[in-house]
Protein backbone atom coordinates (compact mmCIF):
# COMPACT_ATOMS: atom_id res chain seq x y z
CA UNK A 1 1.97 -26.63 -5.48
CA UNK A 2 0.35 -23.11 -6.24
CA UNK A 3 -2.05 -23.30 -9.27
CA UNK A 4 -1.98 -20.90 -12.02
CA UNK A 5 -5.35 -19.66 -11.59
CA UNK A 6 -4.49 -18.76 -7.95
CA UNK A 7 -1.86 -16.33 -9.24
CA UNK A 8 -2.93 -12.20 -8.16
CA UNK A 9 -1.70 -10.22 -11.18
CA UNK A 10 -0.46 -7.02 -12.17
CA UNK A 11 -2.90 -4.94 -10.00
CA UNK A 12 -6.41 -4.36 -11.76
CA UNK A 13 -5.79 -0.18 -11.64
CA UNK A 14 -4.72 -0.16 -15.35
CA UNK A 15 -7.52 -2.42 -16.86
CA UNK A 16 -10.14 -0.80 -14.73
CA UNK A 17 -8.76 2.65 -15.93
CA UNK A 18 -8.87 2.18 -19.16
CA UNK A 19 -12.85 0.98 -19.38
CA UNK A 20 -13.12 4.34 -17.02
CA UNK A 21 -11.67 6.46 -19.81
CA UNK A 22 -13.65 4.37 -22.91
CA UNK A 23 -16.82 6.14 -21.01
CA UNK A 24 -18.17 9.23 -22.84
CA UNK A 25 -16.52 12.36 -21.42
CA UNK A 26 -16.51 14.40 -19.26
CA UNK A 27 -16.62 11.31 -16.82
CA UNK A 28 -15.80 12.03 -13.04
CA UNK A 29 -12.25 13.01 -11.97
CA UNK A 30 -9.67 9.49 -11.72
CA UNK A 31 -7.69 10.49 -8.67
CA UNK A 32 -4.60 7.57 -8.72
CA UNK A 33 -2.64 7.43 -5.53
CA UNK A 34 -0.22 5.06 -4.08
CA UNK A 35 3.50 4.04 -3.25
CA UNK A 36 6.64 5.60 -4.71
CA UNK A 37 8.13 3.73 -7.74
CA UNK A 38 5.32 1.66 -8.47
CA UNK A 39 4.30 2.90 -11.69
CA UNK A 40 2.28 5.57 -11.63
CA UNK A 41 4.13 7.65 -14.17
CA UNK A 42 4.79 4.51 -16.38
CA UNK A 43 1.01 4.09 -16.32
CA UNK A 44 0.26 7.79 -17.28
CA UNK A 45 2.94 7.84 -19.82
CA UNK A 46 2.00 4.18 -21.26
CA UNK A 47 -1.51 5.64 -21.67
CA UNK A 48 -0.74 8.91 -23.36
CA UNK A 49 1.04 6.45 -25.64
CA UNK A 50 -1.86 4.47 -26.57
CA UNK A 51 -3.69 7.99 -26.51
CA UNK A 52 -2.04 9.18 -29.00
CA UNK A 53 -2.63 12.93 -30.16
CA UNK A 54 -5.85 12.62 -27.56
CA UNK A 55 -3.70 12.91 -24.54
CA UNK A 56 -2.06 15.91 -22.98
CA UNK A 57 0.65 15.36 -20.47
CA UNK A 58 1.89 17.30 -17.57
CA UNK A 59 4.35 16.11 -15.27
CA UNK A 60 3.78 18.70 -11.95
CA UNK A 61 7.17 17.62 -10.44
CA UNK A 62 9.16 18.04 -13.66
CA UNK A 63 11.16 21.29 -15.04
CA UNK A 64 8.33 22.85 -17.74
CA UNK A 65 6.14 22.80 -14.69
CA UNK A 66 7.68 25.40 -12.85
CA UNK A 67 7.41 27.48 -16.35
CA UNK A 68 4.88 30.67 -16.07
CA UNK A 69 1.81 29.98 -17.66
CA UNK A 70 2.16 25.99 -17.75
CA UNK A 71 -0.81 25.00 -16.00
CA UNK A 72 -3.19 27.13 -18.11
CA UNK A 73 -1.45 26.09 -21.18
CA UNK A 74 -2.18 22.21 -20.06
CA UNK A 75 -6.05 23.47 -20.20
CA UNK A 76 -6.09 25.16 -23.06
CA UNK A 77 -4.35 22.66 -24.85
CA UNK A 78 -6.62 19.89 -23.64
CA UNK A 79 -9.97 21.87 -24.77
CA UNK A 80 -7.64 22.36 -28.93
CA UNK A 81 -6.84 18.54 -28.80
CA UNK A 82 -10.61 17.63 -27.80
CA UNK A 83 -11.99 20.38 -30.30
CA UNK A 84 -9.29 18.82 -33.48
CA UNK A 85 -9.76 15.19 -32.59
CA UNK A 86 -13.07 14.51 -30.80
CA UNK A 87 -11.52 14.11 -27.01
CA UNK A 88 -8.98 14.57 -25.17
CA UNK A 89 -7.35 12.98 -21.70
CA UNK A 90 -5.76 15.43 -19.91
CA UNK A 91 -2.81 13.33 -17.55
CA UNK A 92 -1.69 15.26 -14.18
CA UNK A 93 1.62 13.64 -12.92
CA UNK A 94 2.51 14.06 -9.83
CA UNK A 95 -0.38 16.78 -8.47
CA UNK A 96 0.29 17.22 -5.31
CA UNK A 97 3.26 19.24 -6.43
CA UNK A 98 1.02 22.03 -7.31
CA UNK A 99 0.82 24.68 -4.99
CA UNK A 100 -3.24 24.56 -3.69
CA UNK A 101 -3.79 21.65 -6.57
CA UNK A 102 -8.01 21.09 -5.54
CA UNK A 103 -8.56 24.75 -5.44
CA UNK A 104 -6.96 25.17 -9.11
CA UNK A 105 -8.33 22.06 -10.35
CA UNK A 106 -12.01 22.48 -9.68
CA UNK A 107 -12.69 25.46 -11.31
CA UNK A 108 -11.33 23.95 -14.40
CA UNK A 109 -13.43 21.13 -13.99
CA UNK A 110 -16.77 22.87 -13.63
CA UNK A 111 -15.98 24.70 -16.90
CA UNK A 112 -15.34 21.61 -18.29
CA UNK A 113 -19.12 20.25 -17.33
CA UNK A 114 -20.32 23.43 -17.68
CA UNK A 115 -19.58 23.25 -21.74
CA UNK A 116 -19.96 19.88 -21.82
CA UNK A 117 -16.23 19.69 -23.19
CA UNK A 118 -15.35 16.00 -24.05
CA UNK A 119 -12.02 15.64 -21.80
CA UNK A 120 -11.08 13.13 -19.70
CA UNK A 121 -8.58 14.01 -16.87
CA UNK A 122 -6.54 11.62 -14.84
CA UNK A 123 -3.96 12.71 -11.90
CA UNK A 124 -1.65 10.72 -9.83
CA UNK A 125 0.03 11.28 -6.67
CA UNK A 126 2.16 9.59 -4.15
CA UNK A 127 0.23 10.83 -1.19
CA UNK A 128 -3.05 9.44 -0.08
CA UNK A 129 -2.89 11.96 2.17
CA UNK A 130 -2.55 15.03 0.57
CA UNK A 131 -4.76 13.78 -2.11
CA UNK A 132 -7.52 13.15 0.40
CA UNK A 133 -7.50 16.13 1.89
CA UNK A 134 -7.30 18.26 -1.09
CA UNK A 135 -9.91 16.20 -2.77
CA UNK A 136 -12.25 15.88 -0.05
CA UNK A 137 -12.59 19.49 0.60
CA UNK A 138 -12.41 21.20 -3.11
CA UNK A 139 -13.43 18.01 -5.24
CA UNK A 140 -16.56 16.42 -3.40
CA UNK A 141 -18.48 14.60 -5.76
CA UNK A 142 -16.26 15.11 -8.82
CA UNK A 143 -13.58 12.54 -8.29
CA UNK A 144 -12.78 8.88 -8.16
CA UNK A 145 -10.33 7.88 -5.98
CA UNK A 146 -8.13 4.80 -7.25
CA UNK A 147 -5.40 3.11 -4.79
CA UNK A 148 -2.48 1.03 -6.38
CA UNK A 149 -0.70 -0.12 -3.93
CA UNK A 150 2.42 -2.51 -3.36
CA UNK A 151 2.97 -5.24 -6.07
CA UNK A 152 2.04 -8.71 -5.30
CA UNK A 153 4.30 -12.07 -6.46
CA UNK A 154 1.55 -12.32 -9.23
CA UNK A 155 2.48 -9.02 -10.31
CA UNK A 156 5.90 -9.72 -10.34
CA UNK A 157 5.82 -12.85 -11.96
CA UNK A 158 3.82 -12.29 -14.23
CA UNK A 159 5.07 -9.07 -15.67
CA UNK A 160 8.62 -10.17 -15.14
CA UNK A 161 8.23 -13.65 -16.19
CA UNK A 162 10.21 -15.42 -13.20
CA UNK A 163 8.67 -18.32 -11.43
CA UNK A 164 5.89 -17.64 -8.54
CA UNK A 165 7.87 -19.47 -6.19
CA UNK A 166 10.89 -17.00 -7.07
CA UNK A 167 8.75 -14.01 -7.13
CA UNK A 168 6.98 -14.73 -3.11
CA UNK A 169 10.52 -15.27 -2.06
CA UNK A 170 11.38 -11.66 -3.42
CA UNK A 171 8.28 -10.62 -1.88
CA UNK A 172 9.12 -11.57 1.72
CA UNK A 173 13.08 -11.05 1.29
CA UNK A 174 12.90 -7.99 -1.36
CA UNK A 175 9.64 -6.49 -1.16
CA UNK A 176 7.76 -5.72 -4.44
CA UNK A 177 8.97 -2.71 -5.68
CA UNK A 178 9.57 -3.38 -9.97
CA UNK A 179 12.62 -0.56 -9.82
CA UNK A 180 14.56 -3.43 -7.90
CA UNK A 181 13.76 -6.43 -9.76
CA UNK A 182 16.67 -5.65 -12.45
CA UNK A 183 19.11 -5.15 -9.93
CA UNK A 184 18.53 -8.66 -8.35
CA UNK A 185 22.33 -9.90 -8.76
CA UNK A 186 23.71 -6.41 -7.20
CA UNK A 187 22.24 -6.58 -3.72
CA UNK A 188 24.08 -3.57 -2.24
CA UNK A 189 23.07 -1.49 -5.20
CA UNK A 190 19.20 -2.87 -4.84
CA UNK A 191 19.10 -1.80 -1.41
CA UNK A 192 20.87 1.54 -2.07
CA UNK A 193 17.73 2.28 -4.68
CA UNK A 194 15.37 1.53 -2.10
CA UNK A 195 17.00 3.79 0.44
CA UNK A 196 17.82 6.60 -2.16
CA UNK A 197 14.50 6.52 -4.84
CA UNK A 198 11.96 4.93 -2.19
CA UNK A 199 12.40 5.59 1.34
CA UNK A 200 14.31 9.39 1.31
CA UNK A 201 12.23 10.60 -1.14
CA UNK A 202 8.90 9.97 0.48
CA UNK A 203 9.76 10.89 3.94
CA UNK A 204 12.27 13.58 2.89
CA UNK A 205 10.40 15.23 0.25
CA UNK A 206 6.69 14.00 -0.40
CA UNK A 207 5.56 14.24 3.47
CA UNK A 208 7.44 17.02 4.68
CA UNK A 209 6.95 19.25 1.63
CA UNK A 210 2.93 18.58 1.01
CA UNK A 211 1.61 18.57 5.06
CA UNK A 212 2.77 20.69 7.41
CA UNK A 213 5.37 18.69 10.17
CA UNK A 214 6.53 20.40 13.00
CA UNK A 215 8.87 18.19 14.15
CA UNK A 216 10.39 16.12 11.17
CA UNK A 217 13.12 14.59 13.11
CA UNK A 218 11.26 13.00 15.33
CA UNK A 219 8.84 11.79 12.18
CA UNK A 220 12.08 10.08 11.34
CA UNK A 221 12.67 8.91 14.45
CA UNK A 222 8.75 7.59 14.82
CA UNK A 223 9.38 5.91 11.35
CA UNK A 224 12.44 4.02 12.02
CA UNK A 225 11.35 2.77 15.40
CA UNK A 226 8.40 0.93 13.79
CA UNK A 227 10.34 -0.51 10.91
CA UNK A 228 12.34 -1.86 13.65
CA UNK A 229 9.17 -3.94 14.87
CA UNK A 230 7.07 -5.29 12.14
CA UNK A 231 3.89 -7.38 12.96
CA UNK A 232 4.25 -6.40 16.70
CA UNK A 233 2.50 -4.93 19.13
CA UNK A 234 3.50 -1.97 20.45
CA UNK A 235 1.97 0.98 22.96
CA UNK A 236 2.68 3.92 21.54
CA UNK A 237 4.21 4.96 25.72
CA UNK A 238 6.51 3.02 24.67
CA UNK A 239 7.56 4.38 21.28
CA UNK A 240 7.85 7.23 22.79
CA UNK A 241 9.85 5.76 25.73
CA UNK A 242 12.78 5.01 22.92
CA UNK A 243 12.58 8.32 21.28
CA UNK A 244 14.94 10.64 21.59
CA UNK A 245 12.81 13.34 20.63
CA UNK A 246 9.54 12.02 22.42
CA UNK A 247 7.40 14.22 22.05
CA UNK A 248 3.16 14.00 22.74
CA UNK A 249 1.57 10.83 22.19
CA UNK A 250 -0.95 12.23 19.96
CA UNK A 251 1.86 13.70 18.32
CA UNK A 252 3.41 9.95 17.94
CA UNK A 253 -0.22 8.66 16.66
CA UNK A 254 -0.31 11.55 14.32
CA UNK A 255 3.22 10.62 12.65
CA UNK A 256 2.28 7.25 12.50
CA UNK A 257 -0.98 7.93 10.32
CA UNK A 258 0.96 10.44 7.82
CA UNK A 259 3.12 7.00 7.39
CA UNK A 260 0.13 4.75 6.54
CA UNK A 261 -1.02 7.59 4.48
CA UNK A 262 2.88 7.42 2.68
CA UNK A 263 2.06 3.74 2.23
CA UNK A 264 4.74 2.83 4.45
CA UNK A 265 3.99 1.88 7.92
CA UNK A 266 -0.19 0.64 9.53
CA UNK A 267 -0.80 0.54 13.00
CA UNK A 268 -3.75 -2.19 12.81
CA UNK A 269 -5.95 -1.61 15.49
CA UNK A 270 -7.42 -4.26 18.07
CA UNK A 271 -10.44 -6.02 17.14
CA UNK A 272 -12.86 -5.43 19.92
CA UNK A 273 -16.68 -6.99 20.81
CA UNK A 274 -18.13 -3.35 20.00
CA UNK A 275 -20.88 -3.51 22.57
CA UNK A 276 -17.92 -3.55 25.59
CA UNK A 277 -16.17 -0.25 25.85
CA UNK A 278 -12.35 -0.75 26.14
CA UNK A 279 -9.70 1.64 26.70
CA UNK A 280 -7.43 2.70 23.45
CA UNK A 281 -5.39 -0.65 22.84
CA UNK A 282 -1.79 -0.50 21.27
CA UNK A 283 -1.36 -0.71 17.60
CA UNK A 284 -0.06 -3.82 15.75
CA UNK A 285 2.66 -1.72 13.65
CA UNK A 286 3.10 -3.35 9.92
CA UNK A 287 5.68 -2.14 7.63
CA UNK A 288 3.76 -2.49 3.88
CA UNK A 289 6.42 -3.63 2.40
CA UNK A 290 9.58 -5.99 3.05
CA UNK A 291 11.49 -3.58 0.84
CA UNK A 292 11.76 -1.39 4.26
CA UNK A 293 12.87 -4.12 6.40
CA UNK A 294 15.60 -5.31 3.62
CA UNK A 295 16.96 -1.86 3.48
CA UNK A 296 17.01 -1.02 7.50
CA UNK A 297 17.62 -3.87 8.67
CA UNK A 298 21.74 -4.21 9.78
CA UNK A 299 21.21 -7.74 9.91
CA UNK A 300 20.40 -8.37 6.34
CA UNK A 301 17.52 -11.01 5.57
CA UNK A 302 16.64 -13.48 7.81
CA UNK A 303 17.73 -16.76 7.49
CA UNK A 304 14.89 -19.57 7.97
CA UNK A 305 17.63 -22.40 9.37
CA UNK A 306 19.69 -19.78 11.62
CA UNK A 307 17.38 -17.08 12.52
CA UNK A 308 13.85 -18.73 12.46
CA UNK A 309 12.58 -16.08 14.77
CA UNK A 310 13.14 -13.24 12.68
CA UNK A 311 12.13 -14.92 9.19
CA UNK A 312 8.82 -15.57 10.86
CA UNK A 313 8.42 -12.25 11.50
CA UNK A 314 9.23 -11.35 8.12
CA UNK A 315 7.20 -13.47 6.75
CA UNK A 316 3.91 -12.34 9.17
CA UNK A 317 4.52 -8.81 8.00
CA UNK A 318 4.65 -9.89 4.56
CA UNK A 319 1.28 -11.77 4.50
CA UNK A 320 -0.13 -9.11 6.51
CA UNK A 321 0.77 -6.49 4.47
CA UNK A 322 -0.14 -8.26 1.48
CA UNK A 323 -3.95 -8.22 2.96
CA UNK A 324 -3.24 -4.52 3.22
CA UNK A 325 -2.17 -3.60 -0.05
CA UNK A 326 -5.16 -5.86 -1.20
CA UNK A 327 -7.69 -3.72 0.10
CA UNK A 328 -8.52 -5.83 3.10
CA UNK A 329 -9.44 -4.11 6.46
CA UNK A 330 -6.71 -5.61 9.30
CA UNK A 331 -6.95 -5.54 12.99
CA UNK A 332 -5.56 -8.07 15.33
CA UNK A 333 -6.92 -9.55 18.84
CA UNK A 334 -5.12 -10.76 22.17
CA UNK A 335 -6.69 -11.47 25.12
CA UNK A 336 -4.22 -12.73 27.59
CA UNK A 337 -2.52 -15.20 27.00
CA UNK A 338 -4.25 -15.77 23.74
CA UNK A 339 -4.02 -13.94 20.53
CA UNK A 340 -4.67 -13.64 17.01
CA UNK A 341 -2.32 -12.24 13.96
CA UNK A 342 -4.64 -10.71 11.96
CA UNK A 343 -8.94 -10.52 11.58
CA UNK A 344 -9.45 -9.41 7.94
CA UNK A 345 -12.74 -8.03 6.85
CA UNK A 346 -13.52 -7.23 3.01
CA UNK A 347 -13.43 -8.91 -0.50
CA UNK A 348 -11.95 -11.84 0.47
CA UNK A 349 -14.58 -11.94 3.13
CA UNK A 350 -13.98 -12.23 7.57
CA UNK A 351 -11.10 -14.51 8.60
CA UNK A 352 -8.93 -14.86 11.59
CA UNK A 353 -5.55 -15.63 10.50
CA UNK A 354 -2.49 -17.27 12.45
CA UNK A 355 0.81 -17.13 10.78
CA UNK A 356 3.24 -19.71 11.46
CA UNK A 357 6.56 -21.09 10.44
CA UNK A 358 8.62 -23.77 11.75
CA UNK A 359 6.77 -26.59 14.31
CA UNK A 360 4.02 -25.90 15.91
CA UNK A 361 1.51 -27.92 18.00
CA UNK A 362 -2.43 -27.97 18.18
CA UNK A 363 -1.89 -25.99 21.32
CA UNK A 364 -0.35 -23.19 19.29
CA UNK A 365 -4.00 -22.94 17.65
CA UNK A 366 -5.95 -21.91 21.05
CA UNK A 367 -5.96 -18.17 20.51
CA UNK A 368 -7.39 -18.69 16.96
CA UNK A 369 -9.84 -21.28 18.00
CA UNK A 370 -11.08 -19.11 20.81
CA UNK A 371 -11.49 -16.20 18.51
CA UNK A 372 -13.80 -18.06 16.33
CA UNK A 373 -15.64 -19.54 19.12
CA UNK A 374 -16.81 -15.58 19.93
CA UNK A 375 -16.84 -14.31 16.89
CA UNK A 376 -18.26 -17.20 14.52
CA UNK A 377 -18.69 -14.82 11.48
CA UNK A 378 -14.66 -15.29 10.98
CA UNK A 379 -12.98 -18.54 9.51
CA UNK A 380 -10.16 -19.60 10.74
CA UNK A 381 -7.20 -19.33 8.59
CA UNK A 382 -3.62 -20.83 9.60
CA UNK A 383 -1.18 -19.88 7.11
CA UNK A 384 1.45 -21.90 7.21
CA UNK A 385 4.76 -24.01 6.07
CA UNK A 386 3.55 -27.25 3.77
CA UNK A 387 4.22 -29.29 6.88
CA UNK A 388 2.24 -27.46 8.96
CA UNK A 389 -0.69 -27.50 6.98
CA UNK A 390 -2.11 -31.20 8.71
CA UNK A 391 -1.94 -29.68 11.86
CA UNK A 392 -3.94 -27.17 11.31
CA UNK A 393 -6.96 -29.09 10.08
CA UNK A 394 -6.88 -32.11 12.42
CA UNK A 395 -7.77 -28.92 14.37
CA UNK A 396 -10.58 -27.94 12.65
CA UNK A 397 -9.19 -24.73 10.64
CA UNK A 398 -8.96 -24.25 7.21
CA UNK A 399 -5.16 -23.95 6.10
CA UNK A 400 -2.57 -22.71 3.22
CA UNK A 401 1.69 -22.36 2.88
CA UNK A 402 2.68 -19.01 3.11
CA UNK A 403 3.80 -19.37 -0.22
CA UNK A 404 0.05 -20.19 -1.43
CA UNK A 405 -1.18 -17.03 0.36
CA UNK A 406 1.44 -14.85 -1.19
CA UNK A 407 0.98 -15.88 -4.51
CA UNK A 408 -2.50 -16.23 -3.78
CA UNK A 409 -5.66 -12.73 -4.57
CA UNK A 410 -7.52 -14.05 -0.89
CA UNK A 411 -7.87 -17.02 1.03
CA UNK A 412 -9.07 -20.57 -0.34
């Protein structure tokens, strides 16, 4: 049974915003990036809401952005609404869609410290990438960078009010994405709107239109290949090997961080001892969300009684990822014949995690038990069905049901 207070809620970006912006202005720049249709421009438009006459909103992907003059009106009408009512919060949708958005923005800024002006100013974007870059090179020292990422069941059930059971089976067969969660008795149409508003959009529009791609079919190509092979290891020769477009391997590597950066595909890397020099080890590809899988996928959902292979691997990715979209840093570790799923570091502190479903046996354990023979800093986490979970311990590792961890902000 998964207690309440085990439950991860809506993710803390709005809470922790909102004390940001109760700080006397001009604080530093809030820089909010993360996944399409997660509520980025609910957030910004719920908080000019609250704002009242204080806020001043510009959506950079909309129509009246495209107008002459716009961006300098947003300014000037920021520095009016903080000079009539005390302060102002200036909210930048979408930035990326302006054209050289750091090099505009910064100037603006310094004027703003420069008179001591009390406005606030808040931008969003769906690319950590573009973001980064622009940010990092025109913006250094002036910004805070924020990531909300995927939703987690808490989020879900919680905002939603369905049960947490319901809302980590979503998670694992649906993905997280809110957008879908009121089409749950249409499952064609759900899928369609994560195809159409989700996946097109950011590998159609946001990555080819903010960073330069040479090749964008074979970005496609590079993308759908590793949806295809979630939690699994895979050299990059091969990747290429099933390309039809192969292209250079550095090429491949690069594709496959603008996808991380998109919030849609990691390649963990392979936990090494750091005093042994290793060649470059294949990446353990995770897709960041199920929605992907549910959407590519010609085979539909997997089916735990018919198909236990492939709902294990769902449900891998999906306790993976959710480490991911926590925050947590993820590699993986195989030594032949032994491996690991996944070696967290961060909050939730250093674990070694196996994921299983269905039977397993003690001997099913030796990879993990090995691991944390070497490297004793890690627990050893098996993550599990409920009648797993005595296995694991008569072995000596702690344990939880998938389900737990799901629902679950970190290991207990």
């Amino acid at each position: 049974m998964i207690e309440p207070d085990q439950i991860l809620g809506p993710v803390a970006g709005p809470a922790q915003l909102a004390a940001r912006l109760a700080e006397p202005a001009p604080g530093r720049i809030q820089l909010l990036i993360g996944p399409r249709q997660i509520g980025k421009t609910t957030l910004l438009l719920g908080l000019a809401r609250s704002m009242g006459p204080q806020a001043v909103y510009l959506a950079a992907d909309g129509p009246e952005a495209e107008l002459p003059g716009s961006w300098e009106r947003l300014w000037l009408g920021a520095e009016q609404v903080a000079s009539s009512h005390g302060k102002a919060v200036a909210l930048l949708d979408e930035i990326q869609r302006v054209e050289d958005w750091a090099a505009k923005l910064k100037p603006q800024w310094d004027r703003i410290r420069r008179l001591r002006l009390p406005i606030h100013v808040v931008a969003t974007g769906s690319s950590g990438l573009d973001l980064g870059r622009g940010s990092k090179e025109s913006l250094a020292g002036r910004f805070e960078r924020m990531v909300l990422p995927h939703w987690a069941a808490g989020a879900l059930a919680q905002v939603f009010g369905v049960r947490i059971d319901d809302a980590v089976d979503t998670i694992v067969w649906w993905g997280g994405y809110p957008g879908t969660m009121p089409l749950a008795a249409d499952p064609g149409r759900r899928l369609a709107y994560i195809r159409d508003a989700i996946i097109e959009p950011a590998i159609g529009r946001d990555l080819l239109a903010i960073h330069p791609v040479r090749r964008p079919a074979l970005l496609r190509q590079v993308f759908a290949l590793a949806a295809r092979a979630p939690a699994q290891i895979v050299s990059l020769q091969k990747l290429q090997g099933q390309l039809q477009d192969p292209g250079a391997l550095e090429t491949i590597a690069h594709y496959l961080g603008l996808l991380e950066d998109a919030f849609l595909v990691a390649g963990l890397e392979k936990h090494t001892d750091r005093k042994i020099r290793q060649r470059s080890a294949p990446p353990k590809l995770l897709v960041l969300t199920n929605a992907i899988l549910a959407a590519l996928d010609p085979r539909g959902a997997p089916d735990p009684i018919t198909d236990p292979a492939r709902f294990g691997t769902w449900v891998e990715n999906a306790c993976l990822s959710h480490a991911w979209n926590a925050g947590q840093q993820g590699r993986y570790w195989r030594e032949e014949p032994l491996e690991v799923d996944g070696v967290l570091e961060g909050s939730w502190g250093q674990w070694a995690i196996e994921v299983k479903t269905g039977e397993y046996g003690a001997r099913d354990l030796a990879g993990l038990l090995e691991f944390t023979t070497r490297f004793p800093a890690y627990r050893p986490l098996v993550v599990c069905d409920e009648a797993g979970l005595k296995i694991a311990k008569r072995a000596g590792s702690r344990a939880m049901s998938w389900r737990e961890f799901l629902a679950a902000n970190g290991p207990s």
